[in-house]
N, C-alpha and C. Protein backbone atom coordinates (compact mmCIF):
# COMPACT_ATOMS: atom_id res chain seq x y z
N UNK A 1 0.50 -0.02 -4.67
CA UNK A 1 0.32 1.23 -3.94
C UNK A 1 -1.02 1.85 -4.36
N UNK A 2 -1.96 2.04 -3.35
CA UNK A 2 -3.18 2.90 -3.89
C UNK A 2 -2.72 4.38 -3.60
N UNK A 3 -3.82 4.84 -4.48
CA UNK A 3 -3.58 6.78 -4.65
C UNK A 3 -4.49 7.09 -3.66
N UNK A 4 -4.17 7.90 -3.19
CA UNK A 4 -4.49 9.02 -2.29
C UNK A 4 -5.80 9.17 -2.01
N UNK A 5 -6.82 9.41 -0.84
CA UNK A 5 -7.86 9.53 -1.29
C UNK A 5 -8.39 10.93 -1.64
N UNK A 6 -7.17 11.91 -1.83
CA UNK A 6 -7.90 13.36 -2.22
C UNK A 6 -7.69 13.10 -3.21
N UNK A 7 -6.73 11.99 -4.49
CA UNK A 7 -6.56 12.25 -5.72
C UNK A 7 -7.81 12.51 -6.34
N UNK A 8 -7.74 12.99 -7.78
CA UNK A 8 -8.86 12.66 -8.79
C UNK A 8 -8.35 11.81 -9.69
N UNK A 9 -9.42 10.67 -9.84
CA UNK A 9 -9.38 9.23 -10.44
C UNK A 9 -10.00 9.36 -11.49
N UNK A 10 -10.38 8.61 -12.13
CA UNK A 10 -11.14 8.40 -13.25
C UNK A 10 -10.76 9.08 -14.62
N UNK A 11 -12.00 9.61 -15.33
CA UNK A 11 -11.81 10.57 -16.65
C UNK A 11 -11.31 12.18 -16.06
N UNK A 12 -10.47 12.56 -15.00
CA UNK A 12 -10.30 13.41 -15.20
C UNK A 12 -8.96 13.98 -15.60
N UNK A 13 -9.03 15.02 -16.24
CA UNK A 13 -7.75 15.40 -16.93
C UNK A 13 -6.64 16.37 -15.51
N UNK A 14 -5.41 16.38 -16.00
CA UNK A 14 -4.79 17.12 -15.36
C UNK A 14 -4.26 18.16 -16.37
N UNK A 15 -4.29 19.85 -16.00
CA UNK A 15 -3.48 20.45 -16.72
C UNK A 15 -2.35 20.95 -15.39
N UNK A 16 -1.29 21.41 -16.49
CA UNK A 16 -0.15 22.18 -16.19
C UNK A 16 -0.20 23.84 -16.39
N UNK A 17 0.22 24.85 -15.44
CA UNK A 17 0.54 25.74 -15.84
C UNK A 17 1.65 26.30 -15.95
N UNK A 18 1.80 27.87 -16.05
CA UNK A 18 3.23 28.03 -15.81
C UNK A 18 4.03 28.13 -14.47
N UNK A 19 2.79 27.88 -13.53
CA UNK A 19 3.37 28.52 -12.37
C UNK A 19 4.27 26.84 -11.71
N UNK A 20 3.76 25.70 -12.65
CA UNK A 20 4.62 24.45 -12.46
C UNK A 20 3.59 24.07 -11.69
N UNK A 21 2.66 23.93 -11.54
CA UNK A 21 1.31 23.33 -10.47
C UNK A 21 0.31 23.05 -11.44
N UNK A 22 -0.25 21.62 -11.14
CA UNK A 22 -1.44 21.18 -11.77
C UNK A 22 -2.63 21.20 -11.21
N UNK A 23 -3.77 21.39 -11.84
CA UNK A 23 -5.04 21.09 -11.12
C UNK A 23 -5.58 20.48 -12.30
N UNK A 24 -7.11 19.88 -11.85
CA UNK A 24 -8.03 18.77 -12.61
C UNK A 24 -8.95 19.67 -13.37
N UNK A 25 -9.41 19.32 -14.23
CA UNK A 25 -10.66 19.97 -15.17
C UNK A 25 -11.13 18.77 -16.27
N UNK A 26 -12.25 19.07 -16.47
CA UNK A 26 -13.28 18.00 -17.04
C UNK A 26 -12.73 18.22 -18.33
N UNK A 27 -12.96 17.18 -19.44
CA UNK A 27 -12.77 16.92 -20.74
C UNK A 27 -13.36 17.64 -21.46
N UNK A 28 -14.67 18.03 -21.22
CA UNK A 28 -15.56 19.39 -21.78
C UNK A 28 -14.91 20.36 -22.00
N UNK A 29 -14.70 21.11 -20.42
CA UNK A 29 -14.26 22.50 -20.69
C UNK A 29 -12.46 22.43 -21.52
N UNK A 30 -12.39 21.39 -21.19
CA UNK A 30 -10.63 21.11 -22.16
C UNK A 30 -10.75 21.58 -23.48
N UNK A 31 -11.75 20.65 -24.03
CA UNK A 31 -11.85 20.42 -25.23
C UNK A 31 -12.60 21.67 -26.09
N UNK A 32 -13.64 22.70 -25.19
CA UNK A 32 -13.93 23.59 -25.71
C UNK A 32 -13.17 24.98 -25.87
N UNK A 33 -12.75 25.20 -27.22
CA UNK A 33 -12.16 26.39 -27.40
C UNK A 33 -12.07 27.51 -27.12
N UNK A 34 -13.24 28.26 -26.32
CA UNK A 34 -12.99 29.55 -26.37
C UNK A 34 -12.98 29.34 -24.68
N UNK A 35 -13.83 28.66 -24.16
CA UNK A 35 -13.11 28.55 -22.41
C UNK A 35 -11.95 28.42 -21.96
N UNK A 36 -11.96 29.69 -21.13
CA UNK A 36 -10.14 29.87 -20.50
C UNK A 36 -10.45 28.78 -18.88
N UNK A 37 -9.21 28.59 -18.64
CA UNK A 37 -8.71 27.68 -17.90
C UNK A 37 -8.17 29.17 -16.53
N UNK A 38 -8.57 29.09 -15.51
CA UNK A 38 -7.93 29.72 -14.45
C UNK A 38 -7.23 28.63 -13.18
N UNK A 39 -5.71 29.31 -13.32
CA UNK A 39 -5.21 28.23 -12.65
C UNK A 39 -5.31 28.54 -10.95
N UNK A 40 -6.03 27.71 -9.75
CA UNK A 40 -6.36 27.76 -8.67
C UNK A 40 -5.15 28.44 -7.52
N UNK A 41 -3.67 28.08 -8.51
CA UNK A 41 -2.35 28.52 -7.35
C UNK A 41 -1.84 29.91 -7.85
N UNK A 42 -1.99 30.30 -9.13
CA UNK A 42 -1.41 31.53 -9.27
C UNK A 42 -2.48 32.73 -9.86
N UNK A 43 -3.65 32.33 -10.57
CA UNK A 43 -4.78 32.95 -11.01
C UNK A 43 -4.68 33.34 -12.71
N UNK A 44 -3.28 32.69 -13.16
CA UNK A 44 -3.51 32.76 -14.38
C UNK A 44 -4.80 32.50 -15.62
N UNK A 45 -4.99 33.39 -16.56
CA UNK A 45 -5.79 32.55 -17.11
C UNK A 45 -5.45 32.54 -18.45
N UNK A 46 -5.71 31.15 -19.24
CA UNK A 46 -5.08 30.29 -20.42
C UNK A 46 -6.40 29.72 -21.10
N UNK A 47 -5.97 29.26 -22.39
CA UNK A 47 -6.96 28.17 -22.96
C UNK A 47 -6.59 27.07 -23.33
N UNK A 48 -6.55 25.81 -23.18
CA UNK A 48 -6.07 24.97 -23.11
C UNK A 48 -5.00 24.62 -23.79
N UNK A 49 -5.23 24.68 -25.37
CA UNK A 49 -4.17 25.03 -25.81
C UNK A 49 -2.86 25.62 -25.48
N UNK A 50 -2.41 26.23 -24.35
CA UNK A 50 -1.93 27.50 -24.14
C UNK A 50 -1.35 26.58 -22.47
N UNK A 51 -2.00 25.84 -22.36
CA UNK A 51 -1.35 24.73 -21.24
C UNK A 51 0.23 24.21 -21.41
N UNK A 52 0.81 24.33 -20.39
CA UNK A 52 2.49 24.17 -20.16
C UNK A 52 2.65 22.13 -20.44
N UNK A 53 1.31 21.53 -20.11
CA UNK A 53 1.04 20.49 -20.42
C UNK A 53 -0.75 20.18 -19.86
N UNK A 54 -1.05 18.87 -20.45
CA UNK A 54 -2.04 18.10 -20.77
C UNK A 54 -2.09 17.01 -20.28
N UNK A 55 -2.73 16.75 -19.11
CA UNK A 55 -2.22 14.75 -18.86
C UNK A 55 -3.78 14.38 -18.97
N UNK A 56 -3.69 13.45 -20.21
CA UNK A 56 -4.73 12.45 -20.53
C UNK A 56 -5.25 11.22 -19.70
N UNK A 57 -6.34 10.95 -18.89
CA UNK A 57 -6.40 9.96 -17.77
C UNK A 57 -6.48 8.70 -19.06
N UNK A 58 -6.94 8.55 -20.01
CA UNK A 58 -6.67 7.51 -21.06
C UNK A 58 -5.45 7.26 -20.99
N UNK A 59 -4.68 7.93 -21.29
CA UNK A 59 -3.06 7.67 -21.78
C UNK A 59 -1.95 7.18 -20.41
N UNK A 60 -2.30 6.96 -19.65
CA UNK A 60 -1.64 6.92 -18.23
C UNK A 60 -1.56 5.10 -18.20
């Protein structure tokens, strides 16, 4: 089965929020600490840490 062609492939990460909806963000802004994360469906904003989850495109 191929993915989708709106997916995002490659190195990109997926986070989780609380609102139960994921969107993509680069490994950079993940990995840097004091950048908050605004989530695109509810307008929350988090720091990664602080993510409901983390999906690693490595770990898949």
């Amino acid at each position: 089965m191929q993915n989708a062609w709106w997916e995002k492939q490659g190195n990109t990460w997926w986070v989780k929020c609380n609102c139960t909806k994921s969107f993509p963000a680069s490994e950079q802004i993940i990995r840097h600490p004091t950048v908050k994360l605004r989530c695109p469906y509810c307008s929350a904003e988090f720091n990664a840490k602080d993510a409901v989850e983390l999906y690693d495109p490595l770990e898949t």
